[in-house]
C-alpha atoms as a PDB file:
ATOM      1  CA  UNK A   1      85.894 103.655  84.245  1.00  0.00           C
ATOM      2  CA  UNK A   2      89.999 103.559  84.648  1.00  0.00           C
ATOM      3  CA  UNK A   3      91.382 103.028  87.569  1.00  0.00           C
ATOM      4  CA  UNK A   4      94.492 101.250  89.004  1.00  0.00           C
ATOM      5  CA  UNK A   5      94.247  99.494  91.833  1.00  0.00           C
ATOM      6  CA  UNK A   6      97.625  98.540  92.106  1.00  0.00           C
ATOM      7  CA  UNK A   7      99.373 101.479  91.782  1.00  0.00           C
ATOM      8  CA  UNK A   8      97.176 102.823  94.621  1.00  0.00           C
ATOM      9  CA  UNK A   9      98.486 100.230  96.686  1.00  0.00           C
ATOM     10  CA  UNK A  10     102.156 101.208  95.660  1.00  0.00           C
ATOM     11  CA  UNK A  11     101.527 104.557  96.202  1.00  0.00           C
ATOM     12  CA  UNK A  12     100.962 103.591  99.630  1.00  0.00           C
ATOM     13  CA  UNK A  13     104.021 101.844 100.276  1.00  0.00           C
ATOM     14  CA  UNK A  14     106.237 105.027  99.112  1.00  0.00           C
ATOM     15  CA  UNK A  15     105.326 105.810 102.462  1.00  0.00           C
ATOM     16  CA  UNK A  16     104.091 109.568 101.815  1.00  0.00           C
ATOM     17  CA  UNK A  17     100.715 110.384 103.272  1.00  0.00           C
ATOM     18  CA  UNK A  18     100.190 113.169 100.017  1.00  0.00           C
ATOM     19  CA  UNK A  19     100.909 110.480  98.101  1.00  0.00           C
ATOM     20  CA  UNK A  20      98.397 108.326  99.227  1.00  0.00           C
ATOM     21  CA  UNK A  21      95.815 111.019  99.873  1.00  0.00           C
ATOM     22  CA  UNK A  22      95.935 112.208  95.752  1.00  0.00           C
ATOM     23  CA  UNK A  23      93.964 109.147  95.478  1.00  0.00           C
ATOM     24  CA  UNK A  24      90.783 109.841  97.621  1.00  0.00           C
ATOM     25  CA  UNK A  25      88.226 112.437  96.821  1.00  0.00           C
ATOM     26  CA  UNK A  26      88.001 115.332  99.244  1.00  0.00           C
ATOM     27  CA  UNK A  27      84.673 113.994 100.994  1.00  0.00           C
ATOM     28  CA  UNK A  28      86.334 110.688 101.092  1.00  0.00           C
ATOM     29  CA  UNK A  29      85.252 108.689 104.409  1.00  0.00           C
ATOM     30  CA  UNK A  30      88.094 106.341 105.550  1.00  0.00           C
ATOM     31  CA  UNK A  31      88.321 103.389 108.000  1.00  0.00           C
ATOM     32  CA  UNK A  32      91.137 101.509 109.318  1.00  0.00           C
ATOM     33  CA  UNK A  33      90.146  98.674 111.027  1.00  0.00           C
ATOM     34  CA  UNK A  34      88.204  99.160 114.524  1.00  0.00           C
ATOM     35  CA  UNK A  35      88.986 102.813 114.788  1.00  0.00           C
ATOM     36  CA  UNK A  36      86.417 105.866 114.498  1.00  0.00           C
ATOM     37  CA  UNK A  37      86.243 106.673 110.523  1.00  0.00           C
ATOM     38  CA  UNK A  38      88.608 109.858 108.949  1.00  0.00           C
ATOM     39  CA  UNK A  39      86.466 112.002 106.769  1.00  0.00           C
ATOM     40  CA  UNK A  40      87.360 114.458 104.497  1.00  0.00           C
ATOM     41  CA  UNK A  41      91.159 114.242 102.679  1.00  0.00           C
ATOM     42  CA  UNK A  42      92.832 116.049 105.550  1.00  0.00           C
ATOM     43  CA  UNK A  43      91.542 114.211 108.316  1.00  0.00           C
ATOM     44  CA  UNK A  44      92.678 110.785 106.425  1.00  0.00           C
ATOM     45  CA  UNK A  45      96.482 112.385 105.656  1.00  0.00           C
ATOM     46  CA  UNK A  46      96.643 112.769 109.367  1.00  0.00           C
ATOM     47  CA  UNK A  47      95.662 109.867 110.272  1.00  0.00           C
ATOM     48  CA  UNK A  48      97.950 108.226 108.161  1.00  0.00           C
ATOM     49  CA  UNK A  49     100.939 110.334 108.499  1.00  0.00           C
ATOM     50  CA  UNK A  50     100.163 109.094 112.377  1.00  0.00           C
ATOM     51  CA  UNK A  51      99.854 105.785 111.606  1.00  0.00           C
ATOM     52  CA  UNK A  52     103.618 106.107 109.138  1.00  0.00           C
ATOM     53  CA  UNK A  53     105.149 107.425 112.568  1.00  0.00           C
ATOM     54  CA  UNK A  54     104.641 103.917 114.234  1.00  0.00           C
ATOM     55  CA  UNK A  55     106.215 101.736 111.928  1.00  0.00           C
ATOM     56  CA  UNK A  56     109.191 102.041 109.328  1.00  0.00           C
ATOM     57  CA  UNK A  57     107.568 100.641 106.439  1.00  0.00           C
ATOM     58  CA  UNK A  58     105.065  98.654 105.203  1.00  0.00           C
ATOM     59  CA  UNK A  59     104.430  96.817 101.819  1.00  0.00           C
ATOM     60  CA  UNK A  60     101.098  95.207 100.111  1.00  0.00           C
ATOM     61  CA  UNK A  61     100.963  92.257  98.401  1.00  0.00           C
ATOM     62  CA  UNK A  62      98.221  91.652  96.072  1.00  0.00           C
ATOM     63  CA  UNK A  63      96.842  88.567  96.152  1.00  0.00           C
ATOM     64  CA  UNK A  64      93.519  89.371  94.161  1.00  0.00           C
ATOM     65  CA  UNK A  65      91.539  92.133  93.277  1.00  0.00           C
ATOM     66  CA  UNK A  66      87.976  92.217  92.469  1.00  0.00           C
ATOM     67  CA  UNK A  67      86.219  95.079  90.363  1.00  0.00           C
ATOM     68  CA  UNK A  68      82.230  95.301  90.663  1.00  0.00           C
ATOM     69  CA  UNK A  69      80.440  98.524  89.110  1.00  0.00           C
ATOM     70  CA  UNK A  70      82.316 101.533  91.336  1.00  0.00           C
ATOM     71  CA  UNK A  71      84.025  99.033  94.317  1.00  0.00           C
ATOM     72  CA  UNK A  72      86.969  97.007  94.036  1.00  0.00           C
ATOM     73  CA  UNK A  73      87.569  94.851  96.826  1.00  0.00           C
ATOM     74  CA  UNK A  74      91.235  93.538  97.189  1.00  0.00           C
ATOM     75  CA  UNK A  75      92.666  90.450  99.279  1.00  0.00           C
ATOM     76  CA  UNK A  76      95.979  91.227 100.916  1.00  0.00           C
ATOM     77  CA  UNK A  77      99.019  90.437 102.862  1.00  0.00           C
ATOM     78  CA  UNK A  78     100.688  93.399 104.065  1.00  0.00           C
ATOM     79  CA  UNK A  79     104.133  93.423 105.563  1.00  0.00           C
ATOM     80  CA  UNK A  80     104.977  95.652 107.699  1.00  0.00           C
ATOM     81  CA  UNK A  81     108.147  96.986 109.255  1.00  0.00           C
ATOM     82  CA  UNK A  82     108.190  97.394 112.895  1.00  0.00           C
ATOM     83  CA  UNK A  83     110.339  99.972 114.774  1.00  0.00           C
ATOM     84  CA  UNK A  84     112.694  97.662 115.831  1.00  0.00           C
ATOM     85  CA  UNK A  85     113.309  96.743 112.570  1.00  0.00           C
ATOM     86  CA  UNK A  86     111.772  92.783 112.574  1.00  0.00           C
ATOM     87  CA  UNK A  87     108.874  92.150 109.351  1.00  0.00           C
ATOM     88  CA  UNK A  88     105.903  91.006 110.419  1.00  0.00           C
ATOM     89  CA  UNK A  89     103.086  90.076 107.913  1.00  0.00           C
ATOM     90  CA  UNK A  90      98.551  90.106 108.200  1.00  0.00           C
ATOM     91  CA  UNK A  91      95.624  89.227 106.198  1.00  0.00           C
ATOM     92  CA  UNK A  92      94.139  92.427 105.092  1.00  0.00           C
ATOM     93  CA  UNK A  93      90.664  92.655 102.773  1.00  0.00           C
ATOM     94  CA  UNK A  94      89.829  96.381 101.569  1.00  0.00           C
ATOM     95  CA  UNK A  95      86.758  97.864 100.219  1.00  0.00           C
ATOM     96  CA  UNK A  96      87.758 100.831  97.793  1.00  0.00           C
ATOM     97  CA  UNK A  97      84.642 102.845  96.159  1.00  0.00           C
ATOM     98  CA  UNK A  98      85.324 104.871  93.620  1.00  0.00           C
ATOM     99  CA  UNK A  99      83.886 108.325  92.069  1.00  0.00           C
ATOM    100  CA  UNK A 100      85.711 107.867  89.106  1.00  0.00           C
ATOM    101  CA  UNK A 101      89.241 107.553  89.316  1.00  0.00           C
ATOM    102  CA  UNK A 102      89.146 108.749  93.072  1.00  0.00           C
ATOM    103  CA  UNK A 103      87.953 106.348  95.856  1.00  0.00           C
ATOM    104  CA  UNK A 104      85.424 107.718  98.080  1.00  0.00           C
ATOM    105  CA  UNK A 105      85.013 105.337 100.330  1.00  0.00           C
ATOM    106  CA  UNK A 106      87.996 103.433 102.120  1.00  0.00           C
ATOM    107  CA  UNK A 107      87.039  99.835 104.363  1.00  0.00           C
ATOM    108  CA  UNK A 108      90.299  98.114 105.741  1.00  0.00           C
ATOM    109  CA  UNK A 109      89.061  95.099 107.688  1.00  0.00           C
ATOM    110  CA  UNK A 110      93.003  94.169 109.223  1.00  0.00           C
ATOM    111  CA  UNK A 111      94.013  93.455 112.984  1.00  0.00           C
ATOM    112  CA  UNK A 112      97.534  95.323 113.454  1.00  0.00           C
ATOM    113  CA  UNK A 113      97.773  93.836 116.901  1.00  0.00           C
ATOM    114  CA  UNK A 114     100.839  91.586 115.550  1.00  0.00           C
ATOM    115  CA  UNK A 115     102.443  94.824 114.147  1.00  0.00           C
ATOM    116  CA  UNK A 116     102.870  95.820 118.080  1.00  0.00           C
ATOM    117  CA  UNK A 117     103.305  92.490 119.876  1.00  0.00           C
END
């Protein structure tokens, strides 16, 4: 199985929701945190593209990634940029399973509260 964790991740911080979306299958389920799961491809690009419209940027740093059978589970510090410009940084740990090269199953265990303090 190929796939490239990483450039997921990058893909991400280009800050396009298609972007990021090419990279889930169209049944994908998808959960950020403590809100209600997005399922399906379309429901997840608008969640995101929501999410984009509250900060200006945001950028994952790897710290490890771990591949078992079909799930990868990655340890993270993403930065993000707030609105009014300051950087603020949180643990992240994400769940990715894949159907291939496509991940069909999205966990983000992260607490944005900081983001918005």
């Amino acid at each position: 199985m190929s796939r490239n964790t990483p450039a997921i991740f990058a893909d991400i911080d280009a800050f396009d929701p298609d972007k990021f979306v090419a990279h889930l299958t169209e049944d994908v389920t998808f959960r950020f945190g403590n809100a209600e799961p997005a399922v399906g491809r379309a429901a997840v690009r608008e969640a995101v593209a929501g999410f984009f419209s509250t900060i200006d940027g945001l950028t994952h740093h790897l710290l490890s990634v771990w591949d078992v059978g079909d799930i990868s589970i990655a340890q993270i510090n993403v930065e993000y940029v707030r609105k009014d410009g300051k950087h603020v940084t949180v643990p992240n740990a994400d769940i990715l399973t894949f159907d291939g090269d496509l991940v069909s199953n999205w966990q983000i265990y992260i607490d944005v509260a900081p983001v918005y303090a």
